[in-house]
C-alpha atoms as a PDB file:
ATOM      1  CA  UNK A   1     -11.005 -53.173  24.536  1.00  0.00           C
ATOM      2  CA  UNK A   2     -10.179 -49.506  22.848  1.00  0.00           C
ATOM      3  CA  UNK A   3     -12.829 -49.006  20.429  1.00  0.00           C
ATOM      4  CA  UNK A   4     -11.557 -47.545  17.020  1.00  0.00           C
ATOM      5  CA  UNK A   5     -13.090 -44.179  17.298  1.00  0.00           C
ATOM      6  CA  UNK A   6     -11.397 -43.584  20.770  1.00  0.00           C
ATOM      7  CA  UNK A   7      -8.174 -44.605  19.027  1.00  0.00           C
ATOM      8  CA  UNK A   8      -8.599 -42.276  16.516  1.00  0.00           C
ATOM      9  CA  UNK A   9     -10.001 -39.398  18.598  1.00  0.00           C
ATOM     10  CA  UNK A  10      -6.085 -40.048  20.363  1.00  0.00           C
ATOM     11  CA  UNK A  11      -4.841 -39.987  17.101  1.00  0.00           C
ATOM     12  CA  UNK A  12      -5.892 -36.905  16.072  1.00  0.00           C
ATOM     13  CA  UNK A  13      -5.199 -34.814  18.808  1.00  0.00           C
ATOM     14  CA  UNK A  14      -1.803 -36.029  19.541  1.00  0.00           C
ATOM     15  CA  UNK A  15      -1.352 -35.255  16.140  1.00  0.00           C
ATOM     16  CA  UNK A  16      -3.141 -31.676  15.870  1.00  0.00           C
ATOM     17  CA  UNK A  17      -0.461 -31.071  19.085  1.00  0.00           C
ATOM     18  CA  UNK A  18       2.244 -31.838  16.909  1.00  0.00           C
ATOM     19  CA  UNK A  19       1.322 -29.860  13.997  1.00  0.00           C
ATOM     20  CA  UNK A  20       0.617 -27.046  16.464  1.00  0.00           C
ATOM     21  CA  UNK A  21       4.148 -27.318  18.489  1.00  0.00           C
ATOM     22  CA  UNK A  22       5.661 -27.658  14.714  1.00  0.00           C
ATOM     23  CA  UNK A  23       3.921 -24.590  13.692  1.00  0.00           C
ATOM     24  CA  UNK A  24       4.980 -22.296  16.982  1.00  0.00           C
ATOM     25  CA  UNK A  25       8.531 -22.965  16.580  1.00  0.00           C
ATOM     26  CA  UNK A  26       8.622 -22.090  12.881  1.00  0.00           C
ATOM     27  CA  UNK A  27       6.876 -18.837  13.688  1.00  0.00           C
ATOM     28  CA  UNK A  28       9.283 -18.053  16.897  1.00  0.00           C
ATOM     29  CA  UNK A  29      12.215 -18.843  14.795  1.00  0.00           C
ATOM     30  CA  UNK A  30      10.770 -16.791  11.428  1.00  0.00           C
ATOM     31  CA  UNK A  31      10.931 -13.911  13.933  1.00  0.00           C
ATOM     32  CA  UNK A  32      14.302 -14.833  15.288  1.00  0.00           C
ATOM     33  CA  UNK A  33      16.310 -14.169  11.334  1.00  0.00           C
ATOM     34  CA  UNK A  34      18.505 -11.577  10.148  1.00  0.00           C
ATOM     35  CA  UNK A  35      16.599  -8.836   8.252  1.00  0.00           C
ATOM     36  CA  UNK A  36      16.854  -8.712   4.681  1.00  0.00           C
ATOM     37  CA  UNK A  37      19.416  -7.356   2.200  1.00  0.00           C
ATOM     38  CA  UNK A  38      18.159  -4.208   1.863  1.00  0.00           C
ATOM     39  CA  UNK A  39      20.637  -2.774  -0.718  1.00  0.00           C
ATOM     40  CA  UNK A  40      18.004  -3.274  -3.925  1.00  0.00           C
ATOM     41  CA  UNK A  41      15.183  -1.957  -2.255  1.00  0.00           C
ATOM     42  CA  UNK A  42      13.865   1.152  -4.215  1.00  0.00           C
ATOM     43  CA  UNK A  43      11.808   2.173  -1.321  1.00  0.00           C
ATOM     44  CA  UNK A  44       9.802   1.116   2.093  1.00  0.00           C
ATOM     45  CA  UNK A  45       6.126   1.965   1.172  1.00  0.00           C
ATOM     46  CA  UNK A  46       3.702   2.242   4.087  1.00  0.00           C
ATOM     47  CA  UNK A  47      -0.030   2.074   2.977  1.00  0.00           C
ATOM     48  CA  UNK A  48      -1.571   2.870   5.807  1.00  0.00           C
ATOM     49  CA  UNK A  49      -3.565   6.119   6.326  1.00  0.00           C
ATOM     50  CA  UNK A  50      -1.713   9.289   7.888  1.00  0.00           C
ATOM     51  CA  UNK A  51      -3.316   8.830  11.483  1.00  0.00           C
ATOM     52  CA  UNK A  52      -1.935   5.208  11.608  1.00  0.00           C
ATOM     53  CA  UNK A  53       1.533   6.187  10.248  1.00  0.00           C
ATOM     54  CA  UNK A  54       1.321   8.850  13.094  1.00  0.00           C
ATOM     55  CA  UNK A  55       1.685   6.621  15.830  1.00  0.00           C
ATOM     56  CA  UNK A  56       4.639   4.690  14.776  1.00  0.00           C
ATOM     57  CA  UNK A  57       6.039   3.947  11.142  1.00  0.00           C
ATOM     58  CA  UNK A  58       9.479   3.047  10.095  1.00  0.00           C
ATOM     59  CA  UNK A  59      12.112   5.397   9.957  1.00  0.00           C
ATOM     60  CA  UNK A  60      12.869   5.941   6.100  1.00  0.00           C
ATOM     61  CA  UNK A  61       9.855   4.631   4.312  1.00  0.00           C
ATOM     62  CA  UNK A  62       7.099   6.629   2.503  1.00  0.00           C
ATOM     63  CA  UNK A  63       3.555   7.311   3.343  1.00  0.00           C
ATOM     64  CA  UNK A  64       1.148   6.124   0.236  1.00  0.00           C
ATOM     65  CA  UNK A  65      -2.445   5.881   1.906  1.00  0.00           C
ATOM     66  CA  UNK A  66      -4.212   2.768  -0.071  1.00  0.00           C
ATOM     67  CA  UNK A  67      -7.309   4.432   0.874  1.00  0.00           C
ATOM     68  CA  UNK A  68      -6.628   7.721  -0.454  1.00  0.00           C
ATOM     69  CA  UNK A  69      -7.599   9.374  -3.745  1.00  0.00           C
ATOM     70  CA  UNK A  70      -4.705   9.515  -4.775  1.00  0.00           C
ATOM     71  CA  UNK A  71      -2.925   6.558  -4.062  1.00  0.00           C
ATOM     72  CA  UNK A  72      -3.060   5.271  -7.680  1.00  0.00           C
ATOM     73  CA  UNK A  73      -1.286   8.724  -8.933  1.00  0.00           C
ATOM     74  CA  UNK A  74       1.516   8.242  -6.518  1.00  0.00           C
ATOM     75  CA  UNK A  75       2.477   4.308  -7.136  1.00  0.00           C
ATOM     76  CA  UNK A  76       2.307   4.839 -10.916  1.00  0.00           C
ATOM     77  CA  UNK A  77       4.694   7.550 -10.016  1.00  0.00           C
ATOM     78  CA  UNK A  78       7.178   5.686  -9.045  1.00  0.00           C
ATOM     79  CA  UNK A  79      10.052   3.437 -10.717  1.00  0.00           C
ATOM     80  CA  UNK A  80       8.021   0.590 -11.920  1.00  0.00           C
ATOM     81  CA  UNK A  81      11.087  -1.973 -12.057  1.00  0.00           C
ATOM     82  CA  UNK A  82      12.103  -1.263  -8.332  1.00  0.00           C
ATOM     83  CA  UNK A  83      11.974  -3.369  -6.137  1.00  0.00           C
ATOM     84  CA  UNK A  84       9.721  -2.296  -2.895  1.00  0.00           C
ATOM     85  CA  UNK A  85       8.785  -3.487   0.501  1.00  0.00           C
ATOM     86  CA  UNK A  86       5.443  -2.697   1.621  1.00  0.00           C
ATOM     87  CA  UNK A  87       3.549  -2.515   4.974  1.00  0.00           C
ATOM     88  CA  UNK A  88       0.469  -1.874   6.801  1.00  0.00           C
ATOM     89  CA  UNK A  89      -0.837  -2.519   9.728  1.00  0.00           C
ATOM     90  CA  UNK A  90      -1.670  -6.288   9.061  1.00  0.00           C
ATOM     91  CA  UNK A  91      -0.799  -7.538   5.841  1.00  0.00           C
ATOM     92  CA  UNK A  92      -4.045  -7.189   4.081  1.00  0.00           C
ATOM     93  CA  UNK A  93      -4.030  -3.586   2.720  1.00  0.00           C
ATOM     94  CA  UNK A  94      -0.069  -3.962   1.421  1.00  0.00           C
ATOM     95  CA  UNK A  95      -1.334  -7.369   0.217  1.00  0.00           C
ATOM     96  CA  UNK A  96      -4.130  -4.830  -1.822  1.00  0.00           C
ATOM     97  CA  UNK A  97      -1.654  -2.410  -2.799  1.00  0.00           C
ATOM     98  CA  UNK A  98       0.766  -5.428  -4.133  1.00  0.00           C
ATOM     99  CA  UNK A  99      -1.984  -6.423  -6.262  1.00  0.00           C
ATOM    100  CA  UNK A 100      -2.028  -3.127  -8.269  1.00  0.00           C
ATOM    101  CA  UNK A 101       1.274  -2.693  -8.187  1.00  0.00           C
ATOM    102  CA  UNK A 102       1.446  -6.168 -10.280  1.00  0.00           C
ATOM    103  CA  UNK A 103      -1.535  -5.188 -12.551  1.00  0.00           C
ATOM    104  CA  UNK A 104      -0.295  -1.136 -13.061  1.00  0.00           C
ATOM    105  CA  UNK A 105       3.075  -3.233 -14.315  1.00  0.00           C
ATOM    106  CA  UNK A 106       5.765  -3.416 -11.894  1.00  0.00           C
ATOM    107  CA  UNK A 107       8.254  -5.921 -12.225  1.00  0.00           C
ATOM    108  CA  UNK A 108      10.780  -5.881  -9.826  1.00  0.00           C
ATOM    109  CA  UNK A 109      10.622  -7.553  -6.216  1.00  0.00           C
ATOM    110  CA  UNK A 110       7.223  -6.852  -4.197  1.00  0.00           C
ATOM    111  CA  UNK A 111       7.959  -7.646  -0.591  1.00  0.00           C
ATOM    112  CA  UNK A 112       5.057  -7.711   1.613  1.00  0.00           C
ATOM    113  CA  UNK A 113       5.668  -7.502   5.162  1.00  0.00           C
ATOM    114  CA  UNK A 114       2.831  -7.654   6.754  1.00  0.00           C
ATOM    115  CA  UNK A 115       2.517  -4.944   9.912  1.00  0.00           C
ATOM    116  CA  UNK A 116       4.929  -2.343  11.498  1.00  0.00           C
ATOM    117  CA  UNK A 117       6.796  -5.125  14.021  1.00  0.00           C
ATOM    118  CA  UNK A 118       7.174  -7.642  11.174  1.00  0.00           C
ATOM    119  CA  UNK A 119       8.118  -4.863   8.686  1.00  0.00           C
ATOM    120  CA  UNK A 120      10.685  -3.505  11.443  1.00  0.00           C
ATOM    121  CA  UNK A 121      12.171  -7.447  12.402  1.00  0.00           C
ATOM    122  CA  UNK A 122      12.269  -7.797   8.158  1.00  0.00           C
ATOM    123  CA  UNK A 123      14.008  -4.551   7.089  1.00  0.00           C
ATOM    124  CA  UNK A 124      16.250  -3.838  10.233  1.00  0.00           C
ATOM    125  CA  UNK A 125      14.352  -0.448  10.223  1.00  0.00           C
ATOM    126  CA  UNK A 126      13.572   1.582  13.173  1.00  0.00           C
ATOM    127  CA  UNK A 127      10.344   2.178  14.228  1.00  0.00           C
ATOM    128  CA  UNK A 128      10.112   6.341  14.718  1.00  0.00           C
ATOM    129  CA  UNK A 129       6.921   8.539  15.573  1.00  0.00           C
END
């Protein structure tokens, strides 16, 4: 007969595939939607550094390198209820720069989206050199 551990070794996998086809059609279809109203946004903020934004940013937002010396100068500069969408070239950094955006006292919408193709697919933006 089927012992129980080969049953459940079955088990498993057939249901890791499912999870797994579950989780690649959510992902092709989370690509596949309309951008986002972009009426309230106060501004596109891209925190990567000025060689990355040199190969390809999107057409409209500003340049506020997380990593620069001054990057805490220019966020506190700006309207802290807007509402902003920020990218990078992952996630992680405008992830970081979210985080101080919340602490330094912002309270309108903080939109991370993630890197340059998912911040172009979100916003509608073009992506310009």
């Amino acid at each position: 007969g089927i012992r129980k551990e080969d049953y459940m070794s079955k088990f498993y996998k057939a249901l890791a595939a499912v999870l797994l086809s579950v989780f690649a059609l959510g992902s092709l279809s989370a690509c596949a939607t309309a951008p986002m109203d972009m009426s309230g946004v106060t501004a596109v903020i891209d925190v990567r550094t000025a060689d990355e934004w040199a190969t390809g940013h999107l057409d409209g937002a500003v340049n506020i390198d997380l990593q620069s010396a001054d990057f805490a100068t220019k966020i506190d500069a700006l309207d802290h209820a807007g509402n902003y969408v920020v990218y990078c070239h992952s996630g992680n950094r405008a992830g970081q720069a979210i985080d101080y955006m919340k602490k330094a006292g912002f309270t309108g919408s903080l939109e991370n989206a993630g890197g340059v193709a998912d911040a172009a697919g979100m916003t509608g933006m073009e992506v310009v050199q």
